[in-house]
Protein backbone atom coordinates (compact mmCIF):
# COMPACT_ATOMS: atom_id res chain seq x y z
CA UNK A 1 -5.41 -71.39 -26.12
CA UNK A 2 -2.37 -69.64 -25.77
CA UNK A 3 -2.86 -65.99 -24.75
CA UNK A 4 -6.10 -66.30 -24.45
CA UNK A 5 -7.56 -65.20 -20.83
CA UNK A 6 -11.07 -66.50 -19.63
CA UNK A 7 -13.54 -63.93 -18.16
CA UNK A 8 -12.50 -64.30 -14.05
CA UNK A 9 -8.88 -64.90 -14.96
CA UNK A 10 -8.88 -61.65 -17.01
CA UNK A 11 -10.31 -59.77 -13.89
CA UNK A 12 -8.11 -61.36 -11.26
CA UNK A 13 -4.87 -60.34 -13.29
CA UNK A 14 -6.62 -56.19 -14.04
CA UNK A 15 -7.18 -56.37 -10.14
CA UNK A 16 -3.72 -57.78 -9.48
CA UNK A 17 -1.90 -54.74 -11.65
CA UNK A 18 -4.76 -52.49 -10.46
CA UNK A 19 -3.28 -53.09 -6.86
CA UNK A 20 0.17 -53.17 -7.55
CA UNK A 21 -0.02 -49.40 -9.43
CA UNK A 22 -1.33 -48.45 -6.17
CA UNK A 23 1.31 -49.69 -4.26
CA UNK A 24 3.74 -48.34 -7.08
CA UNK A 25 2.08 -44.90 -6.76
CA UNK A 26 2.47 -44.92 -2.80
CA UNK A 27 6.25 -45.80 -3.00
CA UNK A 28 6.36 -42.62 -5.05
CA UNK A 29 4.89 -40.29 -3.17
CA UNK A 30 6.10 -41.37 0.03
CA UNK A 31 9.77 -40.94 -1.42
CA UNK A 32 8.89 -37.30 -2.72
CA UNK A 33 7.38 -36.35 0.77
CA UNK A 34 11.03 -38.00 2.42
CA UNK A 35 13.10 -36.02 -0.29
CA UNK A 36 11.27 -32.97 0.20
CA UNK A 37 11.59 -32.90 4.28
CA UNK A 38 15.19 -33.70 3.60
CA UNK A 39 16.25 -30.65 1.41
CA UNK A 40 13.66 -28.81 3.21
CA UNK A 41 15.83 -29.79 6.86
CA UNK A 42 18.98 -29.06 4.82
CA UNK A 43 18.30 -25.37 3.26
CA UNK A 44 16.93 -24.58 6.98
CA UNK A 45 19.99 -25.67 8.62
CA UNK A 46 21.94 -24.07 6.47
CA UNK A 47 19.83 -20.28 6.83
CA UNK A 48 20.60 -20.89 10.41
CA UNK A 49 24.09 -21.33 10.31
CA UNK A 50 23.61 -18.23 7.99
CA UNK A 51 22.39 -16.34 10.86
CA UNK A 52 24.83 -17.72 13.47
CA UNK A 53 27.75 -16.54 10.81
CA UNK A 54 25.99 -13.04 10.44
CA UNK A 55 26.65 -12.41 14.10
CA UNK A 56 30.39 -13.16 13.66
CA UNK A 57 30.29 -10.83 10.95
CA UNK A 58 28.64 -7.94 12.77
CA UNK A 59 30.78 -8.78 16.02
CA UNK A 60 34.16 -8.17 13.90
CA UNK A 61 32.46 -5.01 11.87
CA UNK A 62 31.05 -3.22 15.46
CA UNK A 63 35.07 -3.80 16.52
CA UNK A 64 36.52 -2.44 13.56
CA UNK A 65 34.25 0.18 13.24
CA UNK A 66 34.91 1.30 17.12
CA UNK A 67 38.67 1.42 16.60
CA UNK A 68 38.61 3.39 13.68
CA UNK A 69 40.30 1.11 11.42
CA UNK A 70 38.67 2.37 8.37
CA UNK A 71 40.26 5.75 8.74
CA UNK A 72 43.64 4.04 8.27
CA UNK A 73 42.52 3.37 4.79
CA UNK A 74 41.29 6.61 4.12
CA UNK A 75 37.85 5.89 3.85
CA UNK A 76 35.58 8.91 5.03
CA UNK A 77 33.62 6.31 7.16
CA UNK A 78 32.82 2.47 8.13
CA UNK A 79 30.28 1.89 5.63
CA UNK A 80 32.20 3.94 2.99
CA UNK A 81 35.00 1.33 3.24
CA UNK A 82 32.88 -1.74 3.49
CA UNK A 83 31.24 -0.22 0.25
CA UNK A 84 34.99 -0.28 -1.13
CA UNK A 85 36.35 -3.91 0.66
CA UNK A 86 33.62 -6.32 0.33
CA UNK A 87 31.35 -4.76 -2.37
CA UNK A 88 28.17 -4.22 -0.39
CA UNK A 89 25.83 -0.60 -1.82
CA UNK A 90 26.46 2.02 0.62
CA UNK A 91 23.06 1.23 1.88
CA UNK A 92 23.47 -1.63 2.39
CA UNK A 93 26.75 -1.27 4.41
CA UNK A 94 25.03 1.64 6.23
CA UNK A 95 22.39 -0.85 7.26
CA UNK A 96 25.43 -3.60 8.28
CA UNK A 97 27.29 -1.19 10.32
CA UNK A 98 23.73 0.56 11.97
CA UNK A 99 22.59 -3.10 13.05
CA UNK A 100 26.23 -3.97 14.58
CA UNK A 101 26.34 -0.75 16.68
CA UNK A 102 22.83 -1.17 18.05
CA UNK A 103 23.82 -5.14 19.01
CA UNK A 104 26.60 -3.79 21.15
CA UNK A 105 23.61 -2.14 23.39
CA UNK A 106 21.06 -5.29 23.53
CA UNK A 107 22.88 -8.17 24.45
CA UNK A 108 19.65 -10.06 24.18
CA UNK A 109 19.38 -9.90 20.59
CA UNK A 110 22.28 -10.08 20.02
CA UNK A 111 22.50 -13.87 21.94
CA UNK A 112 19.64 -15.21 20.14
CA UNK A 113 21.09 -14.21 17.04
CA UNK A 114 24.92 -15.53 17.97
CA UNK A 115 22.74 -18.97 18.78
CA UNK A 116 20.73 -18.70 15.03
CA UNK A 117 17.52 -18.36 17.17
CA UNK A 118 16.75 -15.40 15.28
CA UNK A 119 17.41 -14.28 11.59
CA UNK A 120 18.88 -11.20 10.27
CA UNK A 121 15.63 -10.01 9.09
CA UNK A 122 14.12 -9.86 11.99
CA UNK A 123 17.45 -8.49 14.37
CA UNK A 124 17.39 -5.91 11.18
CA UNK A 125 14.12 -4.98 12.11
CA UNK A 126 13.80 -5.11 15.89
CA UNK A 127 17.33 -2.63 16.15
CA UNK A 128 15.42 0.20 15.09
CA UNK A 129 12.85 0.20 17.55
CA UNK A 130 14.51 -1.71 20.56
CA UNK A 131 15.50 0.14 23.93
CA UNK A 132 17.59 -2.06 26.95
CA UNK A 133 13.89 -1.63 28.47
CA UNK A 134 12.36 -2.74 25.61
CA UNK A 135 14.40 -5.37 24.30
CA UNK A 136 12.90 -8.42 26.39
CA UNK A 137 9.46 -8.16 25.06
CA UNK A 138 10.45 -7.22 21.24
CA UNK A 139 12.38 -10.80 21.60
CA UNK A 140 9.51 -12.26 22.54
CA UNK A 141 7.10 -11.13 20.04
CA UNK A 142 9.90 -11.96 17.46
CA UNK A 143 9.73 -15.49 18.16
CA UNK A 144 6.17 -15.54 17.29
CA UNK A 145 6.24 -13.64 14.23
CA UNK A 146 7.06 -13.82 10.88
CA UNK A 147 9.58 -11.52 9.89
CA UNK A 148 7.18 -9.59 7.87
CA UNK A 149 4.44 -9.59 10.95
CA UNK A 150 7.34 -7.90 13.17
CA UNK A 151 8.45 -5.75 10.55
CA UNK A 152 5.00 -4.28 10.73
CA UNK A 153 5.62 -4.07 14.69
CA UNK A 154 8.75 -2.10 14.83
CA UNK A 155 6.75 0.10 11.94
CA UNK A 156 4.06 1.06 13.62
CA UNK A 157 5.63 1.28 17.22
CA UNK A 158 8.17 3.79 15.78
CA UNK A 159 5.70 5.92 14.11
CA UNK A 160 3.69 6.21 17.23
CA UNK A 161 7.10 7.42 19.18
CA UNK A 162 7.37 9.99 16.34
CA UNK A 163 4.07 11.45 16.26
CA UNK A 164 4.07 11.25 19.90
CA UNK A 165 7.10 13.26 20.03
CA UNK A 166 5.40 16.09 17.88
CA UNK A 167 3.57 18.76 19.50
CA UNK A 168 -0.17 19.93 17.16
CA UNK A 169 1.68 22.81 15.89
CA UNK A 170 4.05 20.18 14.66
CA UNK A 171 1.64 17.54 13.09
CA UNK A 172 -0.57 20.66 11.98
CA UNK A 173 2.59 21.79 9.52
CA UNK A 174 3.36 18.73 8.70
CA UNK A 175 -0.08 17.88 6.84
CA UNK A 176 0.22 18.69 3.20
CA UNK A 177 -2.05 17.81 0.05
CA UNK A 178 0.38 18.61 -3.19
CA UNK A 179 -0.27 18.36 -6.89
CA UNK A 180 2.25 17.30 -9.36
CA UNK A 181 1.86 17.24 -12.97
CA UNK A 182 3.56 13.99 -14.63
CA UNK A 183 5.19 14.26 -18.00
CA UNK A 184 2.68 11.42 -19.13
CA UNK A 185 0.09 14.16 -18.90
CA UNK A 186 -1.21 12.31 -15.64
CA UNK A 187 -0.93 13.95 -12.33
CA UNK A 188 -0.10 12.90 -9.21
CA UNK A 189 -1.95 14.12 -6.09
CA UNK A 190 -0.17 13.25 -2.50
CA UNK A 191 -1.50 13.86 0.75
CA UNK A 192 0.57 13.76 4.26
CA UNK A 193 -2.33 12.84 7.11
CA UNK A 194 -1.78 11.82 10.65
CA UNK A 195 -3.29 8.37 11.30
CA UNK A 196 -6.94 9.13 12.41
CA UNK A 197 -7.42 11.64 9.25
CA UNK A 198 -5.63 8.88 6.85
CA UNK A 199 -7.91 6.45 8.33
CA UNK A 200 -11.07 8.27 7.42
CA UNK A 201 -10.07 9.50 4.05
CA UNK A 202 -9.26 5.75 3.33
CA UNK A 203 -12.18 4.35 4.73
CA UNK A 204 -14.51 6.74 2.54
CA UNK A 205 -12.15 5.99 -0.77
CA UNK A 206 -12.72 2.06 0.00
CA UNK A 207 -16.25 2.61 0.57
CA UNK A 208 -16.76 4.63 -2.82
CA UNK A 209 -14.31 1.80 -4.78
CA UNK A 210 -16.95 -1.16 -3.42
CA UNK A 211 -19.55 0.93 -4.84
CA UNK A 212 -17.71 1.59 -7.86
CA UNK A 213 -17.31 -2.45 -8.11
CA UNK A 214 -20.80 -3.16 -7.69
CA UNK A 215 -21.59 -0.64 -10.35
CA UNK A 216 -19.28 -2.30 -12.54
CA UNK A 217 -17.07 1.05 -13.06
CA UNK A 218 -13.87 -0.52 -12.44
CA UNK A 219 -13.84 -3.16 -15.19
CA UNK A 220 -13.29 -2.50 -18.89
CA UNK A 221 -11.06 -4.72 -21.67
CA UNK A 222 -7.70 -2.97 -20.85
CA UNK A 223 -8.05 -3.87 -17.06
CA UNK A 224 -6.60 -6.87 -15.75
CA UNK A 225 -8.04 -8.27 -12.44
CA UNK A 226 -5.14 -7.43 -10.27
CA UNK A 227 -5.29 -4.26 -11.44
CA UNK A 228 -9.25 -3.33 -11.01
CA UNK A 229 -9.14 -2.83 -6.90
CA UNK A 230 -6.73 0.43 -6.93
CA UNK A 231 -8.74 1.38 -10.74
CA UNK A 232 -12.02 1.11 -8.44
CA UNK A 233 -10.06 3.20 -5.62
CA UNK A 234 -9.45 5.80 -8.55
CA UNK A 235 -13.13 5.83 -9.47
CA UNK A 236 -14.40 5.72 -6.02
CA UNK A 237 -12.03 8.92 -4.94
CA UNK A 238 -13.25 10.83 -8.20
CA UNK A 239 -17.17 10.03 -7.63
CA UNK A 240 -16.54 11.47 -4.10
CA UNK A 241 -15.11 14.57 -5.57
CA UNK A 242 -18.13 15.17 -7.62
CA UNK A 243 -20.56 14.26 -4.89
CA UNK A 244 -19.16 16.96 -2.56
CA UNK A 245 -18.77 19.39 -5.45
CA UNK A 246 -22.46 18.93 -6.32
CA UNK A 247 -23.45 19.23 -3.06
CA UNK A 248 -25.70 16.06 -2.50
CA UNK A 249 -23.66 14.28 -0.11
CA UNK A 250 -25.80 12.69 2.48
CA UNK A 251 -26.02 14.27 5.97
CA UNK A 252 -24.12 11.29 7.29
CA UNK A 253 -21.42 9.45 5.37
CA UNK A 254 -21.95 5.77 4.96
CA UNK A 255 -18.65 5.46 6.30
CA UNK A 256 -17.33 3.99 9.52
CA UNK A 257 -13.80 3.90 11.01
CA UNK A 258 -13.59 1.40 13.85
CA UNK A 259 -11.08 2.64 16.20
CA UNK A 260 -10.37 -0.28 18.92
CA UNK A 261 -8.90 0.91 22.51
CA UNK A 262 -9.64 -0.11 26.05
CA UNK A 263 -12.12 1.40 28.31
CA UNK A 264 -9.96 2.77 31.14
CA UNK A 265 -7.67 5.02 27.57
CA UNK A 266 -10.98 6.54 26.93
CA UNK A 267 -11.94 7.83 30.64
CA UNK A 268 -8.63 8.34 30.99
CA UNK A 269 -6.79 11.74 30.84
CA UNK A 270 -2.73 13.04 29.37
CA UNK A 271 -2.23 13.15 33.39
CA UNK A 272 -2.59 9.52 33.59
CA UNK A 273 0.10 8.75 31.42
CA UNK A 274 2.62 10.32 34.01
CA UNK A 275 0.79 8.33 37.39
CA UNK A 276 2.91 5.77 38.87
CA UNK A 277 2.18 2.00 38.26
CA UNK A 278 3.53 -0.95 36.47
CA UNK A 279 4.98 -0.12 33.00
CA UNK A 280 3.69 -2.84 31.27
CA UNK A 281 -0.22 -1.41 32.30
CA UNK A 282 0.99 2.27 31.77
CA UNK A 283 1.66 1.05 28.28
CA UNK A 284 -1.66 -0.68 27.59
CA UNK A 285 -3.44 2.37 28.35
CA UNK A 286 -1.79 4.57 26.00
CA UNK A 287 -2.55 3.29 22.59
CA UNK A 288 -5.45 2.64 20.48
CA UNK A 289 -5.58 0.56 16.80
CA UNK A 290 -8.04 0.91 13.88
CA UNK A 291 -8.81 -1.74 12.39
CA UNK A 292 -6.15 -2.03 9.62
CA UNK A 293 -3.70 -2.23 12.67
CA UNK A 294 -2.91 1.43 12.76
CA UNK A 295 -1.77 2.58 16.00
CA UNK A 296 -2.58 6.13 17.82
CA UNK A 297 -1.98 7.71 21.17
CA UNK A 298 -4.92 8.25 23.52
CA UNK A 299 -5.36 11.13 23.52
CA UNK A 300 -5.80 11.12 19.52
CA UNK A 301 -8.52 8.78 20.46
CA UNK A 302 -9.80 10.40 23.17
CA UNK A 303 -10.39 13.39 20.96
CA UNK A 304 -11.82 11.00 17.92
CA UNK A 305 -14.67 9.99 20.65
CA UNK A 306 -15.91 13.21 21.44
CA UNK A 307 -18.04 13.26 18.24
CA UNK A 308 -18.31 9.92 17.36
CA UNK A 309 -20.70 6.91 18.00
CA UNK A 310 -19.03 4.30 20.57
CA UNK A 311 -19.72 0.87 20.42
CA UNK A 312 -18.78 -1.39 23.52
CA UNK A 313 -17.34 -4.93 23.07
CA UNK A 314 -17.35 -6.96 26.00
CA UNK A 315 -14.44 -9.24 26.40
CA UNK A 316 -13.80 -12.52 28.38
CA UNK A 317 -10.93 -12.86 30.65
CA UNK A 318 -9.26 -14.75 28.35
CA UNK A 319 -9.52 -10.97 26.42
CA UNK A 320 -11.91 -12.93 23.40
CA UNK A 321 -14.70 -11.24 22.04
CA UNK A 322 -17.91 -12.35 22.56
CA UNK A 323 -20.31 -13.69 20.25
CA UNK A 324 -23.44 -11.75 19.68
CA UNK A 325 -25.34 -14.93 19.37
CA UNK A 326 -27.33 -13.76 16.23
CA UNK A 327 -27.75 -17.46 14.22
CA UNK A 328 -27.75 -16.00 11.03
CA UNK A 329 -26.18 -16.60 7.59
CA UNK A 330 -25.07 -13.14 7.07
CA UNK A 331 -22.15 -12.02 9.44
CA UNK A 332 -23.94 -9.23 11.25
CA UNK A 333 -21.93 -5.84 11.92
CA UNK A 334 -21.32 -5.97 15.74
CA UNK A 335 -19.71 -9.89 14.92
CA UNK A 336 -17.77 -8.30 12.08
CA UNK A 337 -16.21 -5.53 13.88
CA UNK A 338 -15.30 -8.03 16.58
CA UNK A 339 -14.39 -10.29 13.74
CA UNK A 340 -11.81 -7.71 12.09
CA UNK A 341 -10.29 -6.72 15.76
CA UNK A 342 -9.38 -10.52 16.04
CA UNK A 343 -8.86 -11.29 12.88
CA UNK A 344 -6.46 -8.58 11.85
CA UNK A 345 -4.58 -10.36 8.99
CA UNK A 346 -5.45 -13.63 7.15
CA UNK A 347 -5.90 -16.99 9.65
CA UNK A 348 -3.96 -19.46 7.20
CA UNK A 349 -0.37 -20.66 8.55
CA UNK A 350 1.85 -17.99 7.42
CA UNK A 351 -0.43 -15.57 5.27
CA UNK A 352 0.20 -11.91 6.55
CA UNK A 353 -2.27 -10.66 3.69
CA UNK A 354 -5.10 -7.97 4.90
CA UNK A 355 -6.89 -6.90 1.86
CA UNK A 356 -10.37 -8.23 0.95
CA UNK A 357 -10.72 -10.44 3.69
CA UNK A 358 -13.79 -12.80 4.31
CA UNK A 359 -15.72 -14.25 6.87
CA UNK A 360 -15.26 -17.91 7.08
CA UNK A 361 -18.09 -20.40 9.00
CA UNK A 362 -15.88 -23.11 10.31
CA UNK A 363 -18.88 -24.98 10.47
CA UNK A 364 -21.06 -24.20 7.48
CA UNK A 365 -24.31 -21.90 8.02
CA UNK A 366 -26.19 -24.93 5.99
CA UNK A 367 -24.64 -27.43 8.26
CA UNK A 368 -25.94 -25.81 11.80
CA UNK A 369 -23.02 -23.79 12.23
CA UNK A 370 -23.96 -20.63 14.28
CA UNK A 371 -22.95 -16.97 13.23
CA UNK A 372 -20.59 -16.45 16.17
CA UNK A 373 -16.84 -15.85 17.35
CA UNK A 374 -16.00 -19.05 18.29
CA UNK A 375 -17.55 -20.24 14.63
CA UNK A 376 -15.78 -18.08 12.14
CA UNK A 377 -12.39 -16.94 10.97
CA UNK A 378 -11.00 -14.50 8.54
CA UNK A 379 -9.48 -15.67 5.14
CA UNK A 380 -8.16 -13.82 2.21
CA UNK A 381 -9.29 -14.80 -1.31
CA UNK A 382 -7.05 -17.15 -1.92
CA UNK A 383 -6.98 -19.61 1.16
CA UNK A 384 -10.88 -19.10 1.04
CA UNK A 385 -10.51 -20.90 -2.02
CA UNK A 386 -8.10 -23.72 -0.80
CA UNK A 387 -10.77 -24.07 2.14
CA UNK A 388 -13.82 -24.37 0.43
CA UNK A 389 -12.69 -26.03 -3.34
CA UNK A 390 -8.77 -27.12 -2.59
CA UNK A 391 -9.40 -29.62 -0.14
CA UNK A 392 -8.45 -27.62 2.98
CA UNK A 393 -10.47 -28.52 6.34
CA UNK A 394 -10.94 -26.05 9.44
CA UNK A 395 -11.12 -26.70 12.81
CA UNK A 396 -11.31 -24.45 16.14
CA UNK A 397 -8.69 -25.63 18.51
CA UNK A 398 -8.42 -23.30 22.00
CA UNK A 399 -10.04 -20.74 20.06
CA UNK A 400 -7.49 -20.49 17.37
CA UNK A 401 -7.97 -21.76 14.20
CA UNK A 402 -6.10 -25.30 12.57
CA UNK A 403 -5.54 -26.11 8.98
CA UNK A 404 -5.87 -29.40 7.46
CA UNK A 405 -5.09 -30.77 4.31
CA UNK A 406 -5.42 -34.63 3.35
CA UNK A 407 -4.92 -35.62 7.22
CA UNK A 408 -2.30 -33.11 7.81
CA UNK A 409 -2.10 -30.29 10.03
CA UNK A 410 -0.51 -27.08 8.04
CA UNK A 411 1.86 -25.01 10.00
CA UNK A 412 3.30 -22.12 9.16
CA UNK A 413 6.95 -23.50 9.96
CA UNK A 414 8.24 -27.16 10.74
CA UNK A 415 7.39 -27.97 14.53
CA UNK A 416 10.40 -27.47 16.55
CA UNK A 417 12.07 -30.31 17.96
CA UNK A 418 12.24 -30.60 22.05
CA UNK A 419 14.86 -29.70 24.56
CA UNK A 420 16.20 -26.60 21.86
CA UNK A 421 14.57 -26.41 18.62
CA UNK A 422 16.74 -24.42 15.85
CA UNK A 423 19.57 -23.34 18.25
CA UNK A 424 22.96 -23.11 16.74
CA UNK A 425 26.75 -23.92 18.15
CA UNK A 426 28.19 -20.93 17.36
CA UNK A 427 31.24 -22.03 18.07
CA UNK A 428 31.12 -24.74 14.90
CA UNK A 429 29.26 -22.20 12.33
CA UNK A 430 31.59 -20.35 10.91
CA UNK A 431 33.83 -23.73 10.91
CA UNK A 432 30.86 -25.71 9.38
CA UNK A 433 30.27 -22.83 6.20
CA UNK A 434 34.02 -22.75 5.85
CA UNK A 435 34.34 -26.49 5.54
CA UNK A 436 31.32 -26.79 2.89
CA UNK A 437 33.11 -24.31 1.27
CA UNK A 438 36.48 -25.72 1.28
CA UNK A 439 36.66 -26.67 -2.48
CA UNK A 440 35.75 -23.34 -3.64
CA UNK A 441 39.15 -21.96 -1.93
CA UNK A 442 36.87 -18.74 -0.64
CA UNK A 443 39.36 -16.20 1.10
CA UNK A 444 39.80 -12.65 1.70
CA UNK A 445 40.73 -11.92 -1.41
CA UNK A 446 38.25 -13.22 -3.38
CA UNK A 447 36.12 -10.91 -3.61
CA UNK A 448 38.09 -7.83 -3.40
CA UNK A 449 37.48 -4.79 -5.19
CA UNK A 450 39.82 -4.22 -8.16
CA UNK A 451 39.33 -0.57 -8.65
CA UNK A 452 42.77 1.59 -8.57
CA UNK A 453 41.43 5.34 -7.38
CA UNK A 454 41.41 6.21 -10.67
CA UNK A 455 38.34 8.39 -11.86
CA UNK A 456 34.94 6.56 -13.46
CA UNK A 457 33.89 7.34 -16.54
CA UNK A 458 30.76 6.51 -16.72
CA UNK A 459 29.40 8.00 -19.92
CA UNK A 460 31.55 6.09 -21.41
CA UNK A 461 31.00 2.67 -19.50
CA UNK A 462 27.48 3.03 -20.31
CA UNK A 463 27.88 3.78 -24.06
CA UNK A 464 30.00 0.77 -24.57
CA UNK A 465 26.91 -1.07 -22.62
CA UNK A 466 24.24 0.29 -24.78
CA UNK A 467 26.54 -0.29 -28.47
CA UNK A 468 27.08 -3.94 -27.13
CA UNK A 469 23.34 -4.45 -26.81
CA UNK A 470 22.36 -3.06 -30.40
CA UNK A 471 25.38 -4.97 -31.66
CA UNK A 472 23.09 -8.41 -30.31
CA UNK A 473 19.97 -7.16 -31.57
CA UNK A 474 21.43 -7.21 -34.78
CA UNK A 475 22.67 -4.98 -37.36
CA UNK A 476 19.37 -3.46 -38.46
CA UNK A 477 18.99 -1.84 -35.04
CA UNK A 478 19.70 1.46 -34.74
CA UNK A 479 21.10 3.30 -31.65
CA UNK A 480 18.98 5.77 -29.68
CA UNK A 481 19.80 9.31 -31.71
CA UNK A 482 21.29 7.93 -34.23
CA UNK A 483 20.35 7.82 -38.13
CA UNK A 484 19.23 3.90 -38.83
């Protein structure tokens, strides 16, 4: 009888391994999800202490650069010699030297970055917008951004202070459609709009690419399927062309810009903008947003509205819009323009994405769940995927939304930890790097330029390049203009 099993031993020893698999697979994944919050801790730590190092670093450049230190060496300016001593592109040691000046002025910033509060990126960003009066509030939104989501910030509140600074004569000559004739035979057509006219003109080109889509225009064998939205922008913007040109454009274009700004901007006048009153509800009052996030003055709205149609959202103190209440499948437009004000990039942790976005039922349509606000969310295509065939759950929490996979919650970064989060000793960072580096013997000199002054020539640096790389591809490859 030896290795024979009977019919219930047989099952009680499958059932036995069966169960200890599971426990084996467990173990596993428990250790991956230890190891990967480990060197997950570690390379944040260490991109901190980065950032805590940086500020060092700009401290010492903003001092060397004010007492004119790099003239002793000849150089015809800071970045020039930075360029020339540690090896940085002259833009980017342009960039170094701009962000240490503008520290010197917002001693903010320049704390939260000395503490590794806040990254490069973002200081990099913030300097080119940020005022002493100004400087408070920029920190603020910084620490509830991504870098990329301030970036966009600084962007758009420095081209409102230029265009604000321009007087109509100025924006008038500044608006130019050009041609340009490529040597691929293709040409290249470029137009320079303020905001509101950019907005239309890329409204209607949208509008005639979704049309193109449905029609099936933008496809085709050669296409690939990242590249068939701006193919379908190209067909859109050419069937528009004809339609004017044959003259049977409809009286009204199916197109809508949704331009979002408060009631008082609108019945508002310029004098306002000079009438005493807190600064922080003078500057609410001055700017309006269409719906891609561009920003305009007033006044640009102001004019926009005197031939427009107007609709009016009403908001809750809590300054959410309200639901229209229509329990329907389809997301109707008033809920989708409130939607898109909300909603202004992707709702998954961390995705700044804004193209193609859809309407999301938290609550499915088929499961009760009502066509309203508080009952949808906007997701690009792919975390409306992960939601509805990756697993991913949804949930309306204080009116925001919360992500959920297998259990977890998904955040966009690690929680912080209480009493001080990601805050950095300055005074052991630059000891700290220096000590992880000690084996590597990193000094002054090693990375020091080696060039003499002598002249560069680089014809023939890049003809030795290009003979080395023929010599590789073998001896049956021929140089460019030469005989094979």
């Amino acid at each position: 009888m030896d290795g024979m099993v009977s019919g219930s031993e047989g099952e009680a020893v499958a059932a036995f391994d069966g169960g200890a698999a599971l426990c084996g697979g467990r173990a596993q994944a428990a250790a991956r999800r230890a190891a990967h919050a480990a060197l997950g801790d570690r390379i944040a730590e260490q991109a901190y202490q980065l950032d805590a190092a940086m500020h060092r670093l700009l401290s010492d450049l903003r001092a060397f650069d004010a007492a004119g230190y790099w003239e002793d060496a000849g150089a015809a300016s800071c970045a020039s010699w930075l360029a020339w001593r540690v090896g940085w592109d002259p833009g980017t040691a342009r960039e170094h030297v701009r962000v240490a000046r503008a520290l010197g002025a917002l001693p903010r910033i320049d704390a939260a970055l000395r503490a590794g509060r806040l990254s490069y990126s973002k200081v990099r960003a913030i300097t080119r917008v940020a005022t002493p009066a100004t400087e408070a509030a920029l920190l603020e939104d910084a620490h509830h951004t991504t870098a990329a989501q301030l970036e966009l910030i600084c962007r758009k509140l420095r081209a409102v202070q230029r265009l604000g600074a321009l007087s109509a004569d100025d924006v008038r000559a500044r608006r130019t459609v050009t041609r340009r004739d490529r040597d691929d035979g293709m040409v290249v057509i470029e137009a320079v709009l303020p905001p509101d006219e950019a907005a239309a003109v890329w409204a209607a080109i949208e509008h005639e690419a979704a049309l193109a889509s449905e029609a099936g225009g933008a496809g085709g064998a050669g296409v690939s399927a990242e590249a068939r939205p701006a193919v379908a922008r190209v067909d859109g913007l050419v069937a528009m062309c004809q339609a004017a040109l044959r003259g049977d454009a409809p009286e009204r274009a199916p197109v809508e810009v949704v331009l979002t700004i408060a009631r008082d901007a609108l019945a508002g006048t310029a004098r306002d903008a000079a009438a005493p009153g807190p600064a922080h509800a003078s500057a609410a009052l001055k700017v309006g947003a269409f719906a891609d996030g561009t920003a305009i003055a007033a006044e640009t709205a102001r004019r926009l509205a005197c031939d427009c149609g107007v609709v009016t959202l009403i908001e809750d103190t809590a300054d959410q819009p309200l639901s229209v209440g229509r329990r329907t499948r389809t997301i109707p437009a008033a809920i989708a323009r409130a939607l898109a004000r909300r909603d202004v990039t992707c709702r998954f942790p961390g995705c700044t994405s804004r193209r193609f976005l859809a309407g999301h039922h938290l609550t499915h349509w088929i499961h009760g769940g009502a066509t309203a606000l508080d009952n949808l969310c906007r997701l690009c295509p792919s975390h409306h995927r992960f939601v509805h065939e990756h697993g991913y759950r949804v949930e309306l929490r204080d009116g925001e939304p919360v992500f959920f996979h297998r259990g977890r919650q998904v955040h966009a970064e690690p929680p912080r930890a209480t009493g001080g989060g990601r805050a950095i000793d300055s005074a052991r960072a630059w000891a700290a790097i220096r000590a992880s580096e000690a084996a590597r013997a990193i000094d002054a000199t090693t990375g020091q330029c080696a060039w003499d002054g002598e002249a560069v020539d680089y014809a023939w640096i890049v003809d030795g390049l290009v003979r080395m790389a023929a010599a590789e591809r073998g001896p049956g490859c021929a140089l460019a203009g030469e005989p094979g």
